[in-house]
Protein backbone atom coordinates (compact mmCIF):
# COMPACT_ATOMS: atom_id res chain seq x y z
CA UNK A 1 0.00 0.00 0.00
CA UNK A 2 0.70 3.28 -0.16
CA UNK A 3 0.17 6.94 1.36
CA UNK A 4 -0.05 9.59 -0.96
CA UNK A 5 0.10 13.18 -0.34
CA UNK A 6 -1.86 15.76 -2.46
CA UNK A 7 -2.64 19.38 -1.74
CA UNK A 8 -5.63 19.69 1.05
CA UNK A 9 -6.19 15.94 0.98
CA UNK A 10 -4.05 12.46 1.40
CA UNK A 11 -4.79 9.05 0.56
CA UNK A 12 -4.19 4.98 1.67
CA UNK A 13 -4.39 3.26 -1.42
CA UNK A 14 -4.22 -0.61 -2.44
CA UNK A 15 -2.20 -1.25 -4.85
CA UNK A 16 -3.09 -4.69 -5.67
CA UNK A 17 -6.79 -3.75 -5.93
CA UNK A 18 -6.35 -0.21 -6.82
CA UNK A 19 -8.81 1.19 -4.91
CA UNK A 20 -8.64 3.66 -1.52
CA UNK A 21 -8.41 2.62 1.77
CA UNK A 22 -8.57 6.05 3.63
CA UNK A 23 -8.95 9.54 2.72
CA UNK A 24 -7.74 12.10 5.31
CA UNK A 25 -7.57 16.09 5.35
CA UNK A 26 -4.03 17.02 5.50
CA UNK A 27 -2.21 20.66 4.88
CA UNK A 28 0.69 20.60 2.58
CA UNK A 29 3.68 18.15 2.94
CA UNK A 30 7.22 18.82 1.87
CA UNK A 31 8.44 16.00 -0.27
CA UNK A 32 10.62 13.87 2.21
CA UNK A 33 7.66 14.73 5.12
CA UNK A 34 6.25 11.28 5.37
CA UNK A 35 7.40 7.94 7.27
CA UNK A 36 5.78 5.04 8.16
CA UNK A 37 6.70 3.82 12.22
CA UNK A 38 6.49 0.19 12.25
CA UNK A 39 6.37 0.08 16.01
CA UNK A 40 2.75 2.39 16.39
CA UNK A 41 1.64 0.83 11.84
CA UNK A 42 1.04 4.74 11.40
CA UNK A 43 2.05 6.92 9.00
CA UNK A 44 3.70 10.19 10.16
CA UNK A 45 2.93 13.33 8.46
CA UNK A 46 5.11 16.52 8.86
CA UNK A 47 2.82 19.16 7.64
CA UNK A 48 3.08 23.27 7.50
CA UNK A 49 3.28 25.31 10.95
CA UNK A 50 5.78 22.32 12.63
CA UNK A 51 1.93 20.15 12.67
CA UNK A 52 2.97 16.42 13.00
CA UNK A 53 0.45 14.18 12.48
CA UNK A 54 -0.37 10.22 12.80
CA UNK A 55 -2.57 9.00 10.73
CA UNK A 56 -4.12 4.67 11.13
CA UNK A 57 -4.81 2.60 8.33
CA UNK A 58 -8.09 2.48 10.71
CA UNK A 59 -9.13 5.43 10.87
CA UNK A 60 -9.77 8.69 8.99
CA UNK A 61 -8.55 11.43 11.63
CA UNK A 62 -5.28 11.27 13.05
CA UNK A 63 -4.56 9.45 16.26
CA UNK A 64 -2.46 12.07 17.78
CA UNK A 65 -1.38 15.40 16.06
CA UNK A 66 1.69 17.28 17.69
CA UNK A 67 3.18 20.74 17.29
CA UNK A 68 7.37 20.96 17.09
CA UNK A 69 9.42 24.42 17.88
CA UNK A 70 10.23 23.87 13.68
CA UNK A 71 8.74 22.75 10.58
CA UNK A 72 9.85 19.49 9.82
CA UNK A 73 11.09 18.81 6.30
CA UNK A 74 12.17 15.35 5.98
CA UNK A 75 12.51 12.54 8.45
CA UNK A 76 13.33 8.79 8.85
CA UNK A 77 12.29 6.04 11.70
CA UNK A 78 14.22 3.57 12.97
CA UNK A 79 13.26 -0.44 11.51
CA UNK A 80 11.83 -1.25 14.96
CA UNK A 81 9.71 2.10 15.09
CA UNK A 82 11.42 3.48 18.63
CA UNK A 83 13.07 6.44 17.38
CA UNK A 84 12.25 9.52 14.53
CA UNK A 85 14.41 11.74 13.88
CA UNK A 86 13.64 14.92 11.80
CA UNK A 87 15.65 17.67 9.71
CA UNK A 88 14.40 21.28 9.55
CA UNK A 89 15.11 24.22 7.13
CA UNK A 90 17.45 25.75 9.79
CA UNK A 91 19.58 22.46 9.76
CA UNK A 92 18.48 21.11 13.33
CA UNK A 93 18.20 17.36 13.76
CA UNK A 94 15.47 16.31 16.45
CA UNK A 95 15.47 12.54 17.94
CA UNK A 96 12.47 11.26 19.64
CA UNK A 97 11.27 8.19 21.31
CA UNK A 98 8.08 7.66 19.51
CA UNK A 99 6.98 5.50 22.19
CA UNK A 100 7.23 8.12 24.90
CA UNK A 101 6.80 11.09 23.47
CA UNK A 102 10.55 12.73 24.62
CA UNK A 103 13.02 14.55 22.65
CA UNK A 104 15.94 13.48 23.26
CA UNK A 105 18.78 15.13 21.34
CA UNK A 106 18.10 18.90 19.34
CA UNK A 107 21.67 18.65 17.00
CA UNK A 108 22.78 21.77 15.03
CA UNK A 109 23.72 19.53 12.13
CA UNK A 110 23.79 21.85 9.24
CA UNK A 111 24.22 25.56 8.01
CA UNK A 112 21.33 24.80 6.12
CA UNK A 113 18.36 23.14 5.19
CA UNK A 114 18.34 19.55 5.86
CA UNK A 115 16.72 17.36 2.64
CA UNK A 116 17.07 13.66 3.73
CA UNK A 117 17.76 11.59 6.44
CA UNK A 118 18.78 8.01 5.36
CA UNK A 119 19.77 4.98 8.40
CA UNK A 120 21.51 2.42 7.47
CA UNK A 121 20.12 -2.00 6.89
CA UNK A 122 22.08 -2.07 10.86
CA UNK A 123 20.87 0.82 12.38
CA UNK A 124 23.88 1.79 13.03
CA UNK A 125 24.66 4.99 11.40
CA UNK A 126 22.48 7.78 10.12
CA UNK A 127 23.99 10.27 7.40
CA UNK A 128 22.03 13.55 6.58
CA UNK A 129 21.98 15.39 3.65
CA UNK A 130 21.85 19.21 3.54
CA UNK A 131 21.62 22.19 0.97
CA UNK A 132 25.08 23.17 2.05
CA UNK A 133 26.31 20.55 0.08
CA UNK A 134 27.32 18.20 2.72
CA UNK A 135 26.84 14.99 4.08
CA UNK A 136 27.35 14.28 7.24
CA UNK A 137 27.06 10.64 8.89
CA UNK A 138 26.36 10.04 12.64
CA UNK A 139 26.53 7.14 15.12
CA UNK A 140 22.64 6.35 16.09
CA UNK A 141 23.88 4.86 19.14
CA UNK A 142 25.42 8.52 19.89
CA UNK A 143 21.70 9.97 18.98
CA UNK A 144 19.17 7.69 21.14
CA UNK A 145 21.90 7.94 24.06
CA UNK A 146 20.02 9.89 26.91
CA UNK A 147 22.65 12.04 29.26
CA UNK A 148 24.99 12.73 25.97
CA UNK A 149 25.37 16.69 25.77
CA UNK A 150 27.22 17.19 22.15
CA UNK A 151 26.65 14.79 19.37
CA UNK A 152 29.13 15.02 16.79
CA UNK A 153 29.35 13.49 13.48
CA UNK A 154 31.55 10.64 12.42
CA UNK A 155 32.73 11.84 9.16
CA UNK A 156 31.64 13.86 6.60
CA UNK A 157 31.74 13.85 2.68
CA UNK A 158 32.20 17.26 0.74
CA UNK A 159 32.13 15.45 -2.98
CA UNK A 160 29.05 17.96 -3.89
CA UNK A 161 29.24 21.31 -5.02
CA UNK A 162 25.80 22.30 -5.10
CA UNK A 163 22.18 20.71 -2.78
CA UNK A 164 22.45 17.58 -1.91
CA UNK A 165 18.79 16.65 -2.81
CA UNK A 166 18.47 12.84 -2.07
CA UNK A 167 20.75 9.98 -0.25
CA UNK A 168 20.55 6.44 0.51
CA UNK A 169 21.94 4.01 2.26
CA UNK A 170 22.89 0.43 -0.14
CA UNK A 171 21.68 -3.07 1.65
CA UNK A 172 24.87 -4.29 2.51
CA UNK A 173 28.25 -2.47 3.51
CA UNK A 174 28.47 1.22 4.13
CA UNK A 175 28.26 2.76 1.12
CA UNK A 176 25.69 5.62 0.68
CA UNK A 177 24.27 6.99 -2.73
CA UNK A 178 23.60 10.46 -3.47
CA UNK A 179 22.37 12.95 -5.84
CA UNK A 180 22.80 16.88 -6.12
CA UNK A 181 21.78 19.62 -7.92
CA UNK A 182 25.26 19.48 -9.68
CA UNK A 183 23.90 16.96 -11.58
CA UNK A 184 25.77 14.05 -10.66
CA UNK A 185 25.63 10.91 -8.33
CA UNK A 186 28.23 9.89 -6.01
CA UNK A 187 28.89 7.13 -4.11
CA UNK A 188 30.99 7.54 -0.74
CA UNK A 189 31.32 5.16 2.32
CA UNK A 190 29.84 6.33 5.44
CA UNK A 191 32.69 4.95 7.62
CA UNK A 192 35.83 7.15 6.26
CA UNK A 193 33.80 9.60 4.05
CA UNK A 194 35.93 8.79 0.83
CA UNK A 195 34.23 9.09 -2.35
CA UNK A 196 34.10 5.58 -4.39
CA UNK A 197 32.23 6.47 -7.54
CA UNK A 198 30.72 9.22 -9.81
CA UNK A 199 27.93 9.32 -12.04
CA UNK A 200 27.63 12.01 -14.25
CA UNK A 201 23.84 12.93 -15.32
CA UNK A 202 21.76 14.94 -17.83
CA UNK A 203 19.71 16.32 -15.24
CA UNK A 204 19.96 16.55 -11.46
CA UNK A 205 18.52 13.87 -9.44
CA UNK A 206 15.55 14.02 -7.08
CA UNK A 207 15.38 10.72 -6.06
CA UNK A 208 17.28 7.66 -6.04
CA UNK A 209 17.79 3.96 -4.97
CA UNK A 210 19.48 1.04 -5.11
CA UNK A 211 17.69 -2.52 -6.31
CA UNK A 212 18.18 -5.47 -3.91
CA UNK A 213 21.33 -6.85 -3.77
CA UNK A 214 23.04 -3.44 -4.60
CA UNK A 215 23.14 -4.67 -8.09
CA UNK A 216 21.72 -1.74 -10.42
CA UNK A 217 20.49 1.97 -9.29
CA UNK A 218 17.55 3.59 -9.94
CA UNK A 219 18.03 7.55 -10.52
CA UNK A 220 14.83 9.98 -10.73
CA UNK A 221 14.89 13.32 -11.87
CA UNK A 222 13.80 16.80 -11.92
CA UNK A 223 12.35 17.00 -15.42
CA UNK A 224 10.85 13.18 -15.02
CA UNK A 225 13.45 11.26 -16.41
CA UNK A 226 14.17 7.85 -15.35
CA UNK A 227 18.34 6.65 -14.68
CA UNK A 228 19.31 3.17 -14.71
CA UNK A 229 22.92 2.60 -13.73
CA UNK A 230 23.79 -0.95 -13.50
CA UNK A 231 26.77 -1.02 -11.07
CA UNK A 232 28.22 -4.49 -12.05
CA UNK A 233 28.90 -5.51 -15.72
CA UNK A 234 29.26 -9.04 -14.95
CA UNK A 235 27.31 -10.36 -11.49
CA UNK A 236 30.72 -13.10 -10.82
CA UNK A 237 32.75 -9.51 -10.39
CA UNK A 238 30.36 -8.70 -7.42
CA UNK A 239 32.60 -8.83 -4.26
CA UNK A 240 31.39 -8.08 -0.26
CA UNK A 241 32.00 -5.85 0.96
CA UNK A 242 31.18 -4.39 -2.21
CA UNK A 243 33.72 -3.43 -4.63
CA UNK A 244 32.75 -0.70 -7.36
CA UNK A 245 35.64 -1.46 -10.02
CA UNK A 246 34.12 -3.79 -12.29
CA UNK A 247 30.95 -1.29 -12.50
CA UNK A 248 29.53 -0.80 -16.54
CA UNK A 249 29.82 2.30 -17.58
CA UNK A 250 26.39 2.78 -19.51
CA UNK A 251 23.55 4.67 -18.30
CA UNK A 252 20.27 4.39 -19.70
CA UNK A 253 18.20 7.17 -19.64
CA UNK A 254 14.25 7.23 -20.25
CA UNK A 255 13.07 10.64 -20.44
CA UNK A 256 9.87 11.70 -19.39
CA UNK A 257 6.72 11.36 -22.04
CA UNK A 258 3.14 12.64 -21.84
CA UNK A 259 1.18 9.54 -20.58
CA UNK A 260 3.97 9.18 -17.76
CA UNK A 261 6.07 11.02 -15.67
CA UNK A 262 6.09 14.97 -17.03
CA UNK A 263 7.26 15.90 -13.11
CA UNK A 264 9.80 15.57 -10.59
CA UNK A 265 10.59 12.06 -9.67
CA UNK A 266 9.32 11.87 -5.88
CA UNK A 267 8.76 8.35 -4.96
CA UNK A 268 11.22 5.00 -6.11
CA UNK A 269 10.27 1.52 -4.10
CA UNK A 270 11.39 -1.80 -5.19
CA UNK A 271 8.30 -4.06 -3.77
CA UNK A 272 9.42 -7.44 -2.62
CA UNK A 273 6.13 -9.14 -3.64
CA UNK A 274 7.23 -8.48 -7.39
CA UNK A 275 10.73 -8.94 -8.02
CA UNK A 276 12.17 -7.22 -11.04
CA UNK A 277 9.85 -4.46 -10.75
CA UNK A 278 10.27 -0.78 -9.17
CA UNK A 279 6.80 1.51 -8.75
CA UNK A 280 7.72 5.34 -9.26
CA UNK A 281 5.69 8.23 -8.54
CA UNK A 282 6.09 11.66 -9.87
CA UNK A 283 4.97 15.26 -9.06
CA UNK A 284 2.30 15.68 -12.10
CA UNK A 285 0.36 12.19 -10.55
CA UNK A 286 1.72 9.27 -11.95
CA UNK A 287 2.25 6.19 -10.58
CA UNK A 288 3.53 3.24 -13.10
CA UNK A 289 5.33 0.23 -12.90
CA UNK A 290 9.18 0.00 -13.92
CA UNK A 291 10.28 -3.09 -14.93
CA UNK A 292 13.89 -3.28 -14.19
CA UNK A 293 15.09 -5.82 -16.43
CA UNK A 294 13.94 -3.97 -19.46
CA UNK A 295 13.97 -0.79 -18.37
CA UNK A 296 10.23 -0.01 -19.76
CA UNK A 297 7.07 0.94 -18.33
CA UNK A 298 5.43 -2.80 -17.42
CA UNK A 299 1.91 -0.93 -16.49
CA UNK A 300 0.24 1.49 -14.03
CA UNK A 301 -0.10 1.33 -10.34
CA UNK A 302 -2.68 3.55 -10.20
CA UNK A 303 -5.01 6.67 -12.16
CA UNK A 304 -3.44 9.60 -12.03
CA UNK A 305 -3.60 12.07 -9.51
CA UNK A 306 -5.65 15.53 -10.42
CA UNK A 307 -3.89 18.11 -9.09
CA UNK A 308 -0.51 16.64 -8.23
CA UNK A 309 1.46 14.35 -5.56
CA UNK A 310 3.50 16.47 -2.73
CA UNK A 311 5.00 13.13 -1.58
CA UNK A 312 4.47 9.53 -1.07
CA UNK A 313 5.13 6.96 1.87
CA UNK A 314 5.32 3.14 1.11
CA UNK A 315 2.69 1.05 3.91
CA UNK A 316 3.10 -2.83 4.58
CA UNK A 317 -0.44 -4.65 4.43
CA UNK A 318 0.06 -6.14 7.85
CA UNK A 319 -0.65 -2.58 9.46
CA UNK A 320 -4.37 -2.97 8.41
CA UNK A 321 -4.91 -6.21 10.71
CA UNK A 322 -2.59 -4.68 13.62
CA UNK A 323 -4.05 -3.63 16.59
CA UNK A 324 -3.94 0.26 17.21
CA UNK A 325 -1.59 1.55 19.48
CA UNK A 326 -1.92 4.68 21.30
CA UNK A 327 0.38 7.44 20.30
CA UNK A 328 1.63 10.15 22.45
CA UNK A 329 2.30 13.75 21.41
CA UNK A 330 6.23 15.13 20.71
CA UNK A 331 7.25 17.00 22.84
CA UNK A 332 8.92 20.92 22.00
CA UNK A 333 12.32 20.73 24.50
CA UNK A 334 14.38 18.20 25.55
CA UNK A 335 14.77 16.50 28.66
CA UNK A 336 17.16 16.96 31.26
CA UNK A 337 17.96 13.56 33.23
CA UNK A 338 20.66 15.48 35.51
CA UNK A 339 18.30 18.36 36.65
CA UNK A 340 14.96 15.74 36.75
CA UNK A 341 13.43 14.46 39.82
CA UNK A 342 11.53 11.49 40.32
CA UNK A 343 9.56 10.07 43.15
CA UNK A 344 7.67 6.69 43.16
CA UNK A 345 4.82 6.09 45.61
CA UNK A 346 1.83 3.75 45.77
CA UNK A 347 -1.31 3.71 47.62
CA UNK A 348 -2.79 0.45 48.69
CA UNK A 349 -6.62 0.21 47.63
CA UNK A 350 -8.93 -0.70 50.22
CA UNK A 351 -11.07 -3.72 49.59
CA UNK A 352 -8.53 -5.24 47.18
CA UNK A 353 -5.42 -7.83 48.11
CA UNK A 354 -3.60 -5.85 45.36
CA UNK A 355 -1.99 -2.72 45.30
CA UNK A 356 -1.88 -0.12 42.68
CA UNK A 357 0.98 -0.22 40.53
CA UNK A 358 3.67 3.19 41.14
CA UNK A 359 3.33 6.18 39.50
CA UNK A 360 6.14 8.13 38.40
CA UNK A 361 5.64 12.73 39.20
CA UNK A 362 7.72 14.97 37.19
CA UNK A 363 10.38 17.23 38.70
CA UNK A 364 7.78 19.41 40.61
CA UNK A 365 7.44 16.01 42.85
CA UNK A 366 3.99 15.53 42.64
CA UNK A 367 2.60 12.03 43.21
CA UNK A 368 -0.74 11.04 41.56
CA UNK A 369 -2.74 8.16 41.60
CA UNK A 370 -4.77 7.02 38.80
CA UNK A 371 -8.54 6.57 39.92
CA UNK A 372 -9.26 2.79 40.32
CA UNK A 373 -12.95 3.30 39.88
CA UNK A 374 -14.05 2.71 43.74
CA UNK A 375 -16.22 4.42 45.80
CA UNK A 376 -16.46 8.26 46.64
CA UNK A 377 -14.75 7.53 50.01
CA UNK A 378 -11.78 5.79 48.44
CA UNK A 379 -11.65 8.74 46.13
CA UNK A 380 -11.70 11.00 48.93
CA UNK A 381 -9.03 9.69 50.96
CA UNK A 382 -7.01 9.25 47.83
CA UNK A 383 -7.01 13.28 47.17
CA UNK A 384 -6.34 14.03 51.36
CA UNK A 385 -3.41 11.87 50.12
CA UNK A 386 -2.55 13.62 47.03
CA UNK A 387 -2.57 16.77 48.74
CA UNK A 388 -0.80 16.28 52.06
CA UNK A 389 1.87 14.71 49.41
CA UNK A 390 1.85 18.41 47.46
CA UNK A 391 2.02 19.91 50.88
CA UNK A 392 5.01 18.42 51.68
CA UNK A 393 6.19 18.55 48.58
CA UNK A 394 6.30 22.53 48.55
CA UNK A 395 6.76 22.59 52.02
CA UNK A 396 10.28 20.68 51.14
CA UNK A 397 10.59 22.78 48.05
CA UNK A 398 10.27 26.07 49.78
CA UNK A 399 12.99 24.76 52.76
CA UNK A 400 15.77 24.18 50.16
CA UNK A 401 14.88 27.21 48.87
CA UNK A 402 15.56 29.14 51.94
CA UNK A 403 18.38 26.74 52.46
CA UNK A 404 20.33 28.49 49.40
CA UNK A 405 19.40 32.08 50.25
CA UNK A 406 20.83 31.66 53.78
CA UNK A 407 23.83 30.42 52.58
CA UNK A 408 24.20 33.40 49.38
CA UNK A 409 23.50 35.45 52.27
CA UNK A 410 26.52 34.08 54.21
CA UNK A 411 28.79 34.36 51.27
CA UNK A 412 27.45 38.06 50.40
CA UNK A 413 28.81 39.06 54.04
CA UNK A 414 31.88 36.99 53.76
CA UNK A 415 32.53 39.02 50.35
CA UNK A 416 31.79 42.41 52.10
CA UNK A 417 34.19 41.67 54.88
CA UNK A 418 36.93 40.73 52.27
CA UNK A 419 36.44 43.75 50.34
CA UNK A 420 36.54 46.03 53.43
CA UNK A 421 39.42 44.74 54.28
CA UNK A 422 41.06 45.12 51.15
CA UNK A 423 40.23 48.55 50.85
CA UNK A 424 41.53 48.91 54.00
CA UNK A 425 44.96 48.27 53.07
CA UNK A 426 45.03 49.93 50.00
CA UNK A 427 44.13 52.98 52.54
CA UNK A 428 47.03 52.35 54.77
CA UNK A 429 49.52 51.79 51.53
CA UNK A 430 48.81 55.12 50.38
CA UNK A 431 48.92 56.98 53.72
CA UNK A 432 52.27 55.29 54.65
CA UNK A 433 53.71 56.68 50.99
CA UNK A 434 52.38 60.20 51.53
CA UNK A 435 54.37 60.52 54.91
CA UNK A 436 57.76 59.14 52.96
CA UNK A 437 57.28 62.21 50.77
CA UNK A 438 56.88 64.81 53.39
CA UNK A 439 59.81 63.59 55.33
């Protein structure tokens, strides 16, 4: 299945029965704003105004719709569906844990806007790709780590010359494809940043990705054209880790016609159901079926589009028979685990052999309990508990507080006294060498 973002609208479609699943109202969606979390099997949409919102095969609104301090351009989740992380147009990199809602890490990553975010087949490394021409890779262990205070990059590649429009990871190794506004695609490794291969183009690339197995690459472009770039001339000179120097040197190029893609290449996925084939999806609506062997249109996924695609998210089936998961909101600011206080308490419930599992208050120490659905006088002495808990809670808070004022006060005096008596004997200095001059 797919999700498929137009302007003021976005749709779930089937693509073996061609028909639509869901239609849901959405705002617009920058090209690289959608990813699917495997962990919640929803699809989250980065739309205008920094709105994130999760959207259920099962239903038509969105679960849970968030708000973050930026707009988020492009973003990628981790394979088990714990972590997003998210590029803005200022260059910041935001990490959440989908699960809980926190931000974890805000990174300055770039000087400017960030276009993709890639992860590699280990989750292991992440590499980013900016308009400042650069790409930078990062540790993901380095990201997701709570407590860390600087995240810095790995290495970084500076092949480009111009934006740095699309990357991706290939299956196996560490070797990451790109494509620039330069008009050509280069292939580095992630590990050292060194630059293994070029490939020069008629047009730049929008999109691109690599087939299974690494074997051939599949190049979109800005004017609709389609790039295949078969990496290996002869599939015995395939080495692992892979090795680029037996690659064929032909490109073949299919340029964009009326019935087909007249549009920016958005969208390239190589479905595992059908082997040999790629579906691509363009800005003007299309959505047709590559075959890779031939390098020819084999038929179309689905009617075109009226008005246009913004961007496109591939869905597995299995999220329409998953159960749905609740979804918390992101949250704006990062946590603090140094400066955060927790306190765990639990009330035993009257007429019950079992007690109510602990709570967890914030850093303003507040201890709540979850009503069990008793009676009013269980309620009742549950709230003289909650607040003779906040009671002593400020009543604590307020002590430490004049704990530290009595002790600046102490140090204010003990600073006053030291000054006095330096200005004392700056006094007696000068007196001492006025009477040497008179004598």
């Amino acid at each position: 299945m797919l999700f498929v973002a137009s302007e003021g609208k976005s749709r779930l479609i089937d693509l073996e029965t061609k028909a639509v699943q869901r239609t849901c109202a959405t705002t617009h969606i920058e090209r690289r704003g959608l990813t699917y979390c495997a962990s919640l099997k929803t699809v989250i949409a980065h739309q205008a105004r920094g709105c994130t919102s999760f959207f259920s095969p099962h239903t038509q609104q969105p679960v849970q719709r968030s708000f973050t301090m930026e707009p988020i351009m492009c973003s990628a989740c981790t394979a088990d569906g714990v972590f997003l992380i998210g590029g803005t147009a200022e260059g910041n990199i935001y990490v959440w844990n989908i699960l809980t809602g926190q931000l974890y890490h805000l990174v300055r990553a770039h000087r400017r806007c960030v276009t993709e975010i890639t992860i590699s087949s280990d989750q292991s490394l992440l590499v980013t790709a900016s308009e400042d021409s650069v790409c930078k890779t990062w540790s993901l262990v380095s990201l997701v780590a709570r407590g860390s205070k600087t995240v810095a990059p790995c290495s970084f590649f500076h092949g480009h010359t111009l934006t740095v429009n699309t990357c991706s990871f290939m299956e196996s190794g560490f070797m990451v494809v790109t494509g620039s506004a330069d008009r050509t695609c280069r292939i580095f490794n992630a590990l050292t940043g060194q630059q293994q291969l070029v490939i020069t183009l008629d047009d730049a690339p929008t999109t691109v990705r690599p087939s299974p197995g690494d074997e051939m690459l599949l190049i979109g472009s800005a004017k609709g054209s389609l790039f295949f770039v078969d990496l290996y001339g002869n599939a015995s000179e395939k080495k692992f880790p892979i090795s680029l120097q037996g690659r064929n040197e032909s490109v073949i190029e299919r340029k964009s016609f009326g019935d087909g893609h007249s549009g920016a290449i958005l969208f390239i996925w190589f479905d595992p159901a059908r082997v040999g084939y790629a579906i691509v999806g363009s800005e003007n609506g299309a959505l047709l079926w590559w075959s890779t062997s031939t390098q020819a249109v084999h038929s179309e996924a689905f009617p075109r589009f009226s008005g246009g695609v913004l961007s496109m998210c591939y869905v597995p089936r299995d999220s329409l028979t998953a159960v749905l998961w609740p979804c918390v909101g992101l949250m704006k600011h990062p946590l603090d685990p140094s400066t955060t206080d927790y306190i765990i308490s639990s009330l035993p419930h009257e007429g019950s052999a079992e007690e109510k599992k602990p709570v967890a208050a914030g850093p303003r120490r507040r201890c709540r309990e979850s009503d069990g659905g008793g009676d009013f006088g269980d309620r009742d002495t549950k709230l003289r508990a909650e607040d003779k808990n906040d009671r002593d809670c400020c009543v604590s808070a307020i002590r430490r507080q004049r704990e530290k004022n009595d002790e600046l006060e102490s140090l204010r005096d003990q600073l006053k006294v030291k000054l006095q008596m330096l200005t004392d004997l700056q006094g007696n200095g000068r007196g001492r060498g006025r009477s040497k001059i008179e004598q």
